[in-house]
N, C-alpha and C. Protein backbone atom coordinates (compact mmCIF):
# COMPACT_ATOMS: atom_id res chain seq x y z
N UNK A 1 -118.66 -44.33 -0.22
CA UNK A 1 -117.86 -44.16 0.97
C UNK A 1 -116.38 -43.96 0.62
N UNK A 2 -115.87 -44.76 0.12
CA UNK A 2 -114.58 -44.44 -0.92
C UNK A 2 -114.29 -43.09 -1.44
N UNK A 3 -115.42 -42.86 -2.29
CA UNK A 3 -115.45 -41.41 -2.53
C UNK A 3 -115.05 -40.13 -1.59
N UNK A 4 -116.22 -40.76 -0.71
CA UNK A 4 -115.77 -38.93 0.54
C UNK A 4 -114.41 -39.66 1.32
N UNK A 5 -113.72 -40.75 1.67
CA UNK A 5 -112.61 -40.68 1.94
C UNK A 5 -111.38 -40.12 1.44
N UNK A 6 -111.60 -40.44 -0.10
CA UNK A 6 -110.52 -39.93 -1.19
C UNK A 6 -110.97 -38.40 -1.64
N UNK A 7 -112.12 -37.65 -1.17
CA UNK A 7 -112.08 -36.40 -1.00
C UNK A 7 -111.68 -35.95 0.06
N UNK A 8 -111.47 -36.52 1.27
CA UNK A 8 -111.48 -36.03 2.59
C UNK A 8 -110.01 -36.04 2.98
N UNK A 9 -109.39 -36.82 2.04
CA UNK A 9 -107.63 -37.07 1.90
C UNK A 9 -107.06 -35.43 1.27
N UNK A 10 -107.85 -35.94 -0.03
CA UNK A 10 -107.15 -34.64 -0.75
C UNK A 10 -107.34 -33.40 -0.14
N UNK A 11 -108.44 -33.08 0.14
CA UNK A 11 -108.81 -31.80 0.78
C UNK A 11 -107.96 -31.82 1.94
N UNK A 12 -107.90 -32.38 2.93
CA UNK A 12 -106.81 -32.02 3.82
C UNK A 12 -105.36 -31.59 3.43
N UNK A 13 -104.83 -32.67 2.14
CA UNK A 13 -103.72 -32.43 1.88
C UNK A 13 -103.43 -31.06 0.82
N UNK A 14 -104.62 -30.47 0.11
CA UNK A 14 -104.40 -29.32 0.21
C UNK A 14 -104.28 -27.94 0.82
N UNK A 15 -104.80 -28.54 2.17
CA UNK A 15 -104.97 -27.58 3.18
C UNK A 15 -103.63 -27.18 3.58
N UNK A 16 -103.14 -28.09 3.98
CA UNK A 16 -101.61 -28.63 4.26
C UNK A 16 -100.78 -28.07 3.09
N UNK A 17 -100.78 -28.36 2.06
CA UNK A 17 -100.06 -27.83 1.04
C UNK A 17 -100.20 -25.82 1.41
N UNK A 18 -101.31 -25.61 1.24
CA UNK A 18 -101.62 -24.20 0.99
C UNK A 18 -101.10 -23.34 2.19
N UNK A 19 -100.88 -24.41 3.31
CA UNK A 19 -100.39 -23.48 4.89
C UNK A 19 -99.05 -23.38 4.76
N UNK A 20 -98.36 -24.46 4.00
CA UNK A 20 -96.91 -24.26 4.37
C UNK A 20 -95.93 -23.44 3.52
N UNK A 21 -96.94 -23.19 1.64
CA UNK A 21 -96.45 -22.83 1.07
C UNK A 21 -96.74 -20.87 1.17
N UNK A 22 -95.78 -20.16 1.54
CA UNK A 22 -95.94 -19.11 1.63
C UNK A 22 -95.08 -18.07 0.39
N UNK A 23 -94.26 -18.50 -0.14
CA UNK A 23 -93.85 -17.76 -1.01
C UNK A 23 -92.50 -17.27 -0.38
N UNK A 24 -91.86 -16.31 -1.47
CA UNK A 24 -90.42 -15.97 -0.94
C UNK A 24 -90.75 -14.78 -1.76
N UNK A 25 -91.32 -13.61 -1.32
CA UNK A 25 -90.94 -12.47 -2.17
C UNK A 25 -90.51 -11.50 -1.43
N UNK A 26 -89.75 -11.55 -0.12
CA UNK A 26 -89.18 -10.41 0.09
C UNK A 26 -87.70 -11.27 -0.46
N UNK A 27 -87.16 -11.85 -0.79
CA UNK A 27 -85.76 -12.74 -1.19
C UNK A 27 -85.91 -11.89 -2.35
N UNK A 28 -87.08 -12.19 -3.18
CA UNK A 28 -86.75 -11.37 -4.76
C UNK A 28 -86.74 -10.29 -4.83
N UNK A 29 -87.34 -9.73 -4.09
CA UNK A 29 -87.58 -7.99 -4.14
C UNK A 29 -86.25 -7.56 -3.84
N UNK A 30 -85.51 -7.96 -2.88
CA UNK A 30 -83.16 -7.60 -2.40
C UNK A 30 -83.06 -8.32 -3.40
N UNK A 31 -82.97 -9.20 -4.29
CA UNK A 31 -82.35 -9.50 -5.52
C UNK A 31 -82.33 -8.65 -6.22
N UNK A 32 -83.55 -8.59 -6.53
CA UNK A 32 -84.13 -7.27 -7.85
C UNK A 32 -83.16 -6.07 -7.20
N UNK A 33 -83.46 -5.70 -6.60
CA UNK A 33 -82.88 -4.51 -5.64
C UNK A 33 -81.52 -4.41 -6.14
N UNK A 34 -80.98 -5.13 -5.58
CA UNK A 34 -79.47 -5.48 -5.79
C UNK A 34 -79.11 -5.35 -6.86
N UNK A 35 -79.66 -6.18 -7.85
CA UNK A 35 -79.13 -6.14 -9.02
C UNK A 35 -79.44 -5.09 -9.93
N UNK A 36 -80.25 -4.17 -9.81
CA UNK A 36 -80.21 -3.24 -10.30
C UNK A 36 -79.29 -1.67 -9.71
N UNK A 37 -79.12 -1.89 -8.55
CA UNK A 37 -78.24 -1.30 -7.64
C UNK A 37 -76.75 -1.32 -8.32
N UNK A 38 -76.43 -2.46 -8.72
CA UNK A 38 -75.08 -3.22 -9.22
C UNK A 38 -75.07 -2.50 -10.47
N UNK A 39 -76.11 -2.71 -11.61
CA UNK A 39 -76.16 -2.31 -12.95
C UNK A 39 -75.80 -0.67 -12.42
N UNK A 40 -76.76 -0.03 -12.00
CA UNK A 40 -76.50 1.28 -11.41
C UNK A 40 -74.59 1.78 -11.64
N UNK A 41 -74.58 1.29 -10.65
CA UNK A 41 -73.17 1.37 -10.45
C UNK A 41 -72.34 1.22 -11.32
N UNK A 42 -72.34 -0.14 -11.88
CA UNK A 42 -71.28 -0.35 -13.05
C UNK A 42 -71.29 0.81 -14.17
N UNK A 43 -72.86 1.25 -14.37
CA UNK A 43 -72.98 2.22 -15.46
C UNK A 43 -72.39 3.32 -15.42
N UNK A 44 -72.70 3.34 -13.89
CA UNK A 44 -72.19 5.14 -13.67
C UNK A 44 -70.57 5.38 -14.01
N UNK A 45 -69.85 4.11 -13.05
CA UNK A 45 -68.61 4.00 -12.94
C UNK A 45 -68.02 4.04 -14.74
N UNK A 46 -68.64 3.02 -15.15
CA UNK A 46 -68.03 2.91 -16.45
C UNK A 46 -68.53 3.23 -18.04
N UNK A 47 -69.57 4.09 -17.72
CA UNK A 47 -70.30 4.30 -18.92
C UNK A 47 -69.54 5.06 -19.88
N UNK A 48 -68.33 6.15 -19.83
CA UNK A 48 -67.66 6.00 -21.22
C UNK A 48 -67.08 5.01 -21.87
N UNK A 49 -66.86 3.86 -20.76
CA UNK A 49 -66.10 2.67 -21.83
C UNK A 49 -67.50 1.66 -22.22
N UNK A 50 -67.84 1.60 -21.83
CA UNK A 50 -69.72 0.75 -22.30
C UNK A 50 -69.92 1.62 -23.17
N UNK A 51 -70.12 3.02 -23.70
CA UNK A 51 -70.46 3.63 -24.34
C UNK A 51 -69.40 3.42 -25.80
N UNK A 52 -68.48 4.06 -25.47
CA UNK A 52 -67.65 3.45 -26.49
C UNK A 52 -67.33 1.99 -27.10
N UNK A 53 -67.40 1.29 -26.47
CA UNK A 53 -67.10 -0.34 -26.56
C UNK A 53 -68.51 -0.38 -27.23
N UNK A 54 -70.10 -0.19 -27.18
CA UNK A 54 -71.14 -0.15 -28.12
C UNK A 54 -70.97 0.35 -29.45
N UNK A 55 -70.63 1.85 -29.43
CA UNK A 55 -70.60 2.40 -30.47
C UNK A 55 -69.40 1.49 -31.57
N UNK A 56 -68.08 1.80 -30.94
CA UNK A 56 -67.49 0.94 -31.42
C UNK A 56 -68.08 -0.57 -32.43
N UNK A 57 -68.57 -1.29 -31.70
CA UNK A 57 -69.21 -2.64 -32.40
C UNK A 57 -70.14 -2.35 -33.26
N UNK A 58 -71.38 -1.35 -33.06
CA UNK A 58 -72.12 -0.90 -33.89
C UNK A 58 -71.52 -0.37 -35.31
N UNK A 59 -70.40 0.61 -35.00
CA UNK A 59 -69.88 0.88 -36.52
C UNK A 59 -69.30 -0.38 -37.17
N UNK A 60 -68.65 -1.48 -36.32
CA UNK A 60 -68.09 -2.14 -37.07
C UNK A 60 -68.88 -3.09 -38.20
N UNK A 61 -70.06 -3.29 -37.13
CA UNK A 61 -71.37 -4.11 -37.71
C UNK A 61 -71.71 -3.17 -39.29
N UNK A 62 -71.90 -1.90 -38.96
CA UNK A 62 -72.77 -1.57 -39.67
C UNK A 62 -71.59 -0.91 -41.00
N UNK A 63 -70.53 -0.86 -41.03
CA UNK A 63 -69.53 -0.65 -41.96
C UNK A 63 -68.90 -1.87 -42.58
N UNK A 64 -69.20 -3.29 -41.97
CA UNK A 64 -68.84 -4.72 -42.85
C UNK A 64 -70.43 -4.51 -43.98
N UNK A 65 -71.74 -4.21 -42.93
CA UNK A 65 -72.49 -4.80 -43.80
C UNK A 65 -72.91 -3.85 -45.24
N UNK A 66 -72.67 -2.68 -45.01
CA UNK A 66 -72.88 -1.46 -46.07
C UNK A 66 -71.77 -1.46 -47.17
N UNK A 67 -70.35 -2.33 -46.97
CA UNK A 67 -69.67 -2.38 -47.39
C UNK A 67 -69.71 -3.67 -48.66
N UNK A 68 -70.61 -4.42 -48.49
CA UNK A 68 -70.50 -6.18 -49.02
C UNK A 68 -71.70 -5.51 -50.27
């Protein structure tokens, strides 16, 4: 008797759990959105200096270590 009470608990309280929990994925999907929207942008706006500012570091990297 114990038994089907302490099944008859849980099972409800997963019922309960499973109704209220619905998720949030339209929140992530305008995040995602966004933030790739943002990257977008910054790139477009500034991609000769991102471009340069890479290359830049890359030679520096790769002219200390060819050099030693």
């Amino acid at each position: 008797m114990l038994r089907r009470l302490i099944a008859n608990v849980y099972g409800r309280h997963l019922r309960v759990r499973r109704a209220t929990e619905r998720g949030d994925v339209p929140g992530w999907v305008m995040i995602t959105v966004m933030t790739a929207g943002l990257v977008t942008l910054i790139f477009g706006v500034f991609s000769d200096k991102i471009t340069d500012a890479i290359s830049s570091a890359i030679d520096q990297v790769t002219s200390d270590t060819s050099g030693s």
